[in-house]
PDB file of N, CA and C in Angstrom:
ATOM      1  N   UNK A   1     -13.983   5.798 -63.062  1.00  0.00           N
ATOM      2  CA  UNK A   1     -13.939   7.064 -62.352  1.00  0.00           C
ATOM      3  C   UNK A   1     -15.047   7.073 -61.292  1.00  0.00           C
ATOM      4  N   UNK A   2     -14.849   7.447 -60.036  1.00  0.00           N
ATOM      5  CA  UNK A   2     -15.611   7.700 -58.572  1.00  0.00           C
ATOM      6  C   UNK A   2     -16.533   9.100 -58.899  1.00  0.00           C
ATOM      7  N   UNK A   3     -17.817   8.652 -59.230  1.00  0.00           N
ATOM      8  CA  UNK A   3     -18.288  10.422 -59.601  1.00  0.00           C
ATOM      9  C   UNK A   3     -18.566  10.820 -57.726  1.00  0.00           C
ATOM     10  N   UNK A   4     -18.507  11.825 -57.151  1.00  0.00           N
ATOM     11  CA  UNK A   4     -18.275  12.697 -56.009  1.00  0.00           C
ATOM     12  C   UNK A   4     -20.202  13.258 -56.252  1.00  0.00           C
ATOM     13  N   UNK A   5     -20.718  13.172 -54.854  1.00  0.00           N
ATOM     14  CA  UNK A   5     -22.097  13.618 -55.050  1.00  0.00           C
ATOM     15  C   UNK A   5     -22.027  14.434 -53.548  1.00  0.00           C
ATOM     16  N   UNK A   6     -23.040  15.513 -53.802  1.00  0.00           N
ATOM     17  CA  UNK A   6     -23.354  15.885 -52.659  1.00  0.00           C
ATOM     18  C   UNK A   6     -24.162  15.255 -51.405  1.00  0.00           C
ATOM     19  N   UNK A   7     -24.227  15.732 -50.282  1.00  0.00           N
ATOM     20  CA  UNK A   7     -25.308  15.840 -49.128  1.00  0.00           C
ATOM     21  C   UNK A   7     -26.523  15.560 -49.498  1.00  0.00           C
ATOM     22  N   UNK A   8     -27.259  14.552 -49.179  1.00  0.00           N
ATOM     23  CA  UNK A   8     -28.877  14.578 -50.072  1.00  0.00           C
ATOM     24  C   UNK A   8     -29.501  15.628 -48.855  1.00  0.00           C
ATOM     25  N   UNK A   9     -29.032  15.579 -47.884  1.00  0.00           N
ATOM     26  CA  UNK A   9     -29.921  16.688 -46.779  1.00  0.00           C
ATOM     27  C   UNK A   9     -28.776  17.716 -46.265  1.00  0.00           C
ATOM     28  N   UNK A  10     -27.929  18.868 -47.163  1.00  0.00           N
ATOM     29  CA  UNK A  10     -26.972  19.151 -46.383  1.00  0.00           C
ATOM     30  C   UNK A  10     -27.889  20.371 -44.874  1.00  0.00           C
ATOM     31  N   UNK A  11     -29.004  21.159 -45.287  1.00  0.00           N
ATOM     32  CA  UNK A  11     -29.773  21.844 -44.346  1.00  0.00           C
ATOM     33  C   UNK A  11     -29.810  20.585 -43.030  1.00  0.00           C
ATOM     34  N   UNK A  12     -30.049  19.573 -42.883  1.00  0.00           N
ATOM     35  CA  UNK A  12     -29.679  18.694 -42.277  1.00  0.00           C
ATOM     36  C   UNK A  12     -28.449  18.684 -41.114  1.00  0.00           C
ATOM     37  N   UNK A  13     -27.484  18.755 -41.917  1.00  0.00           N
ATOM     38  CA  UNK A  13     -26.035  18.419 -41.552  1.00  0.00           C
ATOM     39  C   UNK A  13     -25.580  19.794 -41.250  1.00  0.00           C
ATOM     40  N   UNK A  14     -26.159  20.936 -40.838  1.00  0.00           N
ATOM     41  CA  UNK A  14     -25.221  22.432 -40.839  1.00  0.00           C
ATOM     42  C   UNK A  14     -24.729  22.201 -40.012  1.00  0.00           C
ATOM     43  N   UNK A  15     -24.966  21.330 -38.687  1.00  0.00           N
ATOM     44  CA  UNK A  15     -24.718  21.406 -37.315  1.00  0.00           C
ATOM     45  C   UNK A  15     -23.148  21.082 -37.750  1.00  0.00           C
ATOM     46  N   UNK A  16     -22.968  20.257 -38.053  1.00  0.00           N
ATOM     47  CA  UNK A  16     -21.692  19.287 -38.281  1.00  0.00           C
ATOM     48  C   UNK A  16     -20.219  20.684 -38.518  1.00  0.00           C
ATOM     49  N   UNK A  17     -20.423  21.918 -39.138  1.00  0.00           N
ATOM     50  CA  UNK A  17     -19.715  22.546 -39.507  1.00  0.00           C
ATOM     51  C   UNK A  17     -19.592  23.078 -37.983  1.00  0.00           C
ATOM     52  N   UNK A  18     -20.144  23.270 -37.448  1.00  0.00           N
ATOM     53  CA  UNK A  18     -19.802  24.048 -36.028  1.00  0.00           C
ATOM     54  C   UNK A  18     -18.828  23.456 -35.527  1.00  0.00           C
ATOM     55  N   UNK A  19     -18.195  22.188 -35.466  1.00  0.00           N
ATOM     56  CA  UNK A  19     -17.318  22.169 -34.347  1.00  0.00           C
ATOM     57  C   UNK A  19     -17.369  20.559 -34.430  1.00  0.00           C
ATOM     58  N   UNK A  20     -16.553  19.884 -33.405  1.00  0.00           N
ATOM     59  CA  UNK A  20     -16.115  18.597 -32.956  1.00  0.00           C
ATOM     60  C   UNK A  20     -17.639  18.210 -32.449  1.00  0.00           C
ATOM     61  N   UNK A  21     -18.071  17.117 -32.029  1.00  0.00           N
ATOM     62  CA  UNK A  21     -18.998  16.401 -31.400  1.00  0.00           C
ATOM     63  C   UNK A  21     -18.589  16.787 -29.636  1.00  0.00           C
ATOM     64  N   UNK A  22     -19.397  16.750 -29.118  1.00  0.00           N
ATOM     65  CA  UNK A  22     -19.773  17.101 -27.574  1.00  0.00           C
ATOM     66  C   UNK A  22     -18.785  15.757 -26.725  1.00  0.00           C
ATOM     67  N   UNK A  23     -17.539  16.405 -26.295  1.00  0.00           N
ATOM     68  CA  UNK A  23     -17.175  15.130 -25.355  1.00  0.00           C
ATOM     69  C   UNK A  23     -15.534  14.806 -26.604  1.00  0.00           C
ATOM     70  N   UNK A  24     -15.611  15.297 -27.526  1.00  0.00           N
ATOM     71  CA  UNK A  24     -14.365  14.994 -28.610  1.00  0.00           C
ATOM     72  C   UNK A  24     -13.319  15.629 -27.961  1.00  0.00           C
ATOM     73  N   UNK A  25     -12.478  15.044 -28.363  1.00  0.00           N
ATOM     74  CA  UNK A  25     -11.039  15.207 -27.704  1.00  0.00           C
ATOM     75  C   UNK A  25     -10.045  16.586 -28.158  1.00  0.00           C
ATOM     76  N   UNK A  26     -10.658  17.087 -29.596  1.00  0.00           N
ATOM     77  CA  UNK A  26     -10.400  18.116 -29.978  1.00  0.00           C
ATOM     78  C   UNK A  26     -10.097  19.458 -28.881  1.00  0.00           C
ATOM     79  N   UNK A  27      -8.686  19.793 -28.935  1.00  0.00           N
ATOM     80  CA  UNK A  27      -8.459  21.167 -28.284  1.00  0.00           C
ATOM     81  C   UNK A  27      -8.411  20.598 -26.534  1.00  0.00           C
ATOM     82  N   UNK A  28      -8.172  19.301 -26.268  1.00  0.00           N
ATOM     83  CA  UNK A  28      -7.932  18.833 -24.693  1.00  0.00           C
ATOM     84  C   UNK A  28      -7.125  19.512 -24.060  1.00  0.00           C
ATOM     85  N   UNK A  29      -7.043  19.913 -23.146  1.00  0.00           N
ATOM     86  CA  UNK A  29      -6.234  20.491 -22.322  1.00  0.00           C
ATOM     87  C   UNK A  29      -4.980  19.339 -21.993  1.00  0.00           C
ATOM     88  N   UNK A  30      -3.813  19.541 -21.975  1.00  0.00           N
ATOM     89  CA  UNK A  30      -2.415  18.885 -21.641  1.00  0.00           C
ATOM     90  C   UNK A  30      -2.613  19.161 -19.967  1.00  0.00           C
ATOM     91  N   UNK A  31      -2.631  18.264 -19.551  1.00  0.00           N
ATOM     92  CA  UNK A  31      -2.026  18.101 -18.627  1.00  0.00           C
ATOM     93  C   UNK A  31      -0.400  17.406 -17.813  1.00  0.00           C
ATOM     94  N   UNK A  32       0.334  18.253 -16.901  1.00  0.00           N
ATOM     95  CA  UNK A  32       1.298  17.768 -17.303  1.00  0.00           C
ATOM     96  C   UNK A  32       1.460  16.232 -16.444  1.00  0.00           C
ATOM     97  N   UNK A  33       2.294  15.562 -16.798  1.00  0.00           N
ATOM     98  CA  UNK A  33       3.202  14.455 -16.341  1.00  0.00           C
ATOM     99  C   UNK A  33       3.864  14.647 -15.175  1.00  0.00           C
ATOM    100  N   UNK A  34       3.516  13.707 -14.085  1.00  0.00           N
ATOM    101  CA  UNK A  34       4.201  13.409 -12.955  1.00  0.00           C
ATOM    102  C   UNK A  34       5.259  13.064 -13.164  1.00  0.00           C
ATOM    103  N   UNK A  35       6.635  13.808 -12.743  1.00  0.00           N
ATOM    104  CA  UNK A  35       7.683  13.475 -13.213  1.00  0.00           C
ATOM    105  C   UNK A  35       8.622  12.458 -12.405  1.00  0.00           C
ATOM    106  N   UNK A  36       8.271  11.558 -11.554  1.00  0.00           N
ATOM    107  CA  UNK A  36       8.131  10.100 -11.234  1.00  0.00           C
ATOM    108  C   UNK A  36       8.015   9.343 -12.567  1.00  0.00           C
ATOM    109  N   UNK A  37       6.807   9.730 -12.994  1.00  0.00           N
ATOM    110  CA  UNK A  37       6.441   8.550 -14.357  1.00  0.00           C
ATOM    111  C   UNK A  37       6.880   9.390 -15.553  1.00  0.00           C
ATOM    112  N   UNK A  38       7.794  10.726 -15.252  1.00  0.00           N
ATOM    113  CA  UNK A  38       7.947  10.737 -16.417  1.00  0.00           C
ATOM    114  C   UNK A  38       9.710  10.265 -16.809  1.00  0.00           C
ATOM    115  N   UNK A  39       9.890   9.649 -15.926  1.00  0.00           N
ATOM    116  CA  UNK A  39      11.381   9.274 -15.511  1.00  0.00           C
ATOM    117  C   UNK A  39      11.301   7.583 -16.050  1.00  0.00           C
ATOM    118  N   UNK A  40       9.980   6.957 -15.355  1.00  0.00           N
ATOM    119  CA  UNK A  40       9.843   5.953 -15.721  1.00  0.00           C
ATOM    120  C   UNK A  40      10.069   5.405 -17.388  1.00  0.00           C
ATOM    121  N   UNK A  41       8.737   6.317 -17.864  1.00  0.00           N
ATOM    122  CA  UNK A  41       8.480   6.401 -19.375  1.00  0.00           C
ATOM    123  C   UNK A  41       9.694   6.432 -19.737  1.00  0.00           C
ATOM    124  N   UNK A  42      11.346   7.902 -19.270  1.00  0.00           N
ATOM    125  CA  UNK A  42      12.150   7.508 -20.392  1.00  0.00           C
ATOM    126  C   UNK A  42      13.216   6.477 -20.229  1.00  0.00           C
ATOM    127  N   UNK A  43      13.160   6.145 -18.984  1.00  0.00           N
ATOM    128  CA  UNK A  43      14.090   5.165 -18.801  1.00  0.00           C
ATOM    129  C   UNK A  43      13.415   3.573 -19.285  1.00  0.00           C
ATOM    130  N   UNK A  44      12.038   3.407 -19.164  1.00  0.00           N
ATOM    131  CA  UNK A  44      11.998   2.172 -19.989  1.00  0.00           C
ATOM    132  C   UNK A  44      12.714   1.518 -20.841  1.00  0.00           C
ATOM    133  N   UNK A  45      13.087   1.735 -22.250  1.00  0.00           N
ATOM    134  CA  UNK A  45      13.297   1.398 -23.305  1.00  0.00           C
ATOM    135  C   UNK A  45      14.700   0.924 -23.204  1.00  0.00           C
ATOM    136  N   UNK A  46      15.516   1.268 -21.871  1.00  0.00           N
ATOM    137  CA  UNK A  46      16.977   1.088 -21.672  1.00  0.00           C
ATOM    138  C   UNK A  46      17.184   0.196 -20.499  1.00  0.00           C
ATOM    139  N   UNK A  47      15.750  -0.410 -20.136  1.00  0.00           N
ATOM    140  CA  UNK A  47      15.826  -1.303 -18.917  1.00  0.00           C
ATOM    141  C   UNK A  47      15.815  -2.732 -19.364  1.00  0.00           C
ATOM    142  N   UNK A  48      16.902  -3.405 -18.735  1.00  0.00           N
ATOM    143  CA  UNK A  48      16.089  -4.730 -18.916  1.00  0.00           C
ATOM    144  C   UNK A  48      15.164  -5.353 -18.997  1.00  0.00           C
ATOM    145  N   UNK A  49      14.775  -6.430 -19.861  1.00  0.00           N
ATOM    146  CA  UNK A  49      13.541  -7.220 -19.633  1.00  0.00           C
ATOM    147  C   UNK A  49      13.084  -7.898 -17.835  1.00  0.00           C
ATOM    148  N   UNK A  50      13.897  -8.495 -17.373  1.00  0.00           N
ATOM    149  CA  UNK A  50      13.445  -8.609 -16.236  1.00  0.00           C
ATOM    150  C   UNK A  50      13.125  -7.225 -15.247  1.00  0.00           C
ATOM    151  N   UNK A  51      13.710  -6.541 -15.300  1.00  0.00           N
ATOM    152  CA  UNK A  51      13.333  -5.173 -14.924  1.00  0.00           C
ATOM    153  C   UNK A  51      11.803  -4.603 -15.099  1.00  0.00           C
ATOM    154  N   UNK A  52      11.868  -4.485 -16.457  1.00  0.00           N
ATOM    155  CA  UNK A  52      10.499  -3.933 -16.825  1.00  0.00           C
ATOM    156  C   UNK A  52       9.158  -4.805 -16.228  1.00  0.00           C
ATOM    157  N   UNK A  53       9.690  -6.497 -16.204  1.00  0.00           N
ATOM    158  CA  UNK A  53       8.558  -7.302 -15.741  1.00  0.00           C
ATOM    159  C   UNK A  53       8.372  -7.305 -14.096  1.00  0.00           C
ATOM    160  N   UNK A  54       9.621  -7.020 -13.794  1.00  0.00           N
ATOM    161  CA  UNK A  54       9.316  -6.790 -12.250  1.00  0.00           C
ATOM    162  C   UNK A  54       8.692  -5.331 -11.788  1.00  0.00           C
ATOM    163  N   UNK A  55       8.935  -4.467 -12.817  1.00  0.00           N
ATOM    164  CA  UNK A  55       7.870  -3.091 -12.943  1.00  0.00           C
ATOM    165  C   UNK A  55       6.383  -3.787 -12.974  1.00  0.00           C
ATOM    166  N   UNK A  56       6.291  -4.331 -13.780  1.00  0.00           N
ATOM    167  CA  UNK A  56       5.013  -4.699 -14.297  1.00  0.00           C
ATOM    168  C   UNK A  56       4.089  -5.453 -13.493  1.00  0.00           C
ATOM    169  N   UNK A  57       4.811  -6.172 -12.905  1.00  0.00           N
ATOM    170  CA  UNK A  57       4.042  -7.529 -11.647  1.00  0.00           C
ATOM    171  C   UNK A  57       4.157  -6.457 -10.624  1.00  0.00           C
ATOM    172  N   UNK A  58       4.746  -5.324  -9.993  1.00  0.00           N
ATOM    173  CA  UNK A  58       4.661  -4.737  -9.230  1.00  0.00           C
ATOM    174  C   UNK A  58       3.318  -3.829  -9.181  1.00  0.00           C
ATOM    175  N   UNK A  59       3.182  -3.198 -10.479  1.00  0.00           N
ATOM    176  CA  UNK A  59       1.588  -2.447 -10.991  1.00  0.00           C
ATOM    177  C   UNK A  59       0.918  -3.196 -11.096  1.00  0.00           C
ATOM    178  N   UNK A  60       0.831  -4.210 -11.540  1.00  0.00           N
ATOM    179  CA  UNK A  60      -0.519  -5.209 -11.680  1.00  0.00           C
ATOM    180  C   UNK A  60      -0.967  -5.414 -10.302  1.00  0.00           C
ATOM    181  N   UNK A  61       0.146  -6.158  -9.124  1.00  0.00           N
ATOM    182  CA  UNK A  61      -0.143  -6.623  -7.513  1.00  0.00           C
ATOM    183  C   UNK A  61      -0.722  -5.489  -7.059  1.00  0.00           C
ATOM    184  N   UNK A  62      -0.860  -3.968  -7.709  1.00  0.00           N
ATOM    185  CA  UNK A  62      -1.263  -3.177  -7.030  1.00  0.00           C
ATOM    186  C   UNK A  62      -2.835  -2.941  -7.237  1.00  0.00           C
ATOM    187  N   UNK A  63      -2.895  -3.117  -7.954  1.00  0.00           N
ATOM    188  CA  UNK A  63      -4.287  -3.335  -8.580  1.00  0.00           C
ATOM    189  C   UNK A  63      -5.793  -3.667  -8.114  1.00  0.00           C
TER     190      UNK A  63
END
């Protein structure tokens, strides 16, 4: 059996209950999708392989 122990400093650690860390992704704002790429995204999965690689060498050359 795992015996469960407390915080040896929880006065220490109160901060931690306030909230996410400074910069955490928690509660991000959505921004939306260019719907160019959001056409891209769904048509992927139904494109050919040479397709997708000529997508791909096209974004990379841009680079």
């Amino acid at each position: 059996m795992i015996q469960r122990v407390g915080a040896k400093n929880p006065e220490d650690n109160a901060h931690s209950r306030e909230g996410a860390a400074p910069g955490a992704a928690v509660g991000a704002e959505i921004t939306p999708i260019d719907v160019d790429l959001a056409a891209v995204v769904d048509a992927w999965p139904k494109l050919p392989e040479a397709i997708r690689a000529g997508i791909l060498a096209m974004i990379r050359a841009a680079e």
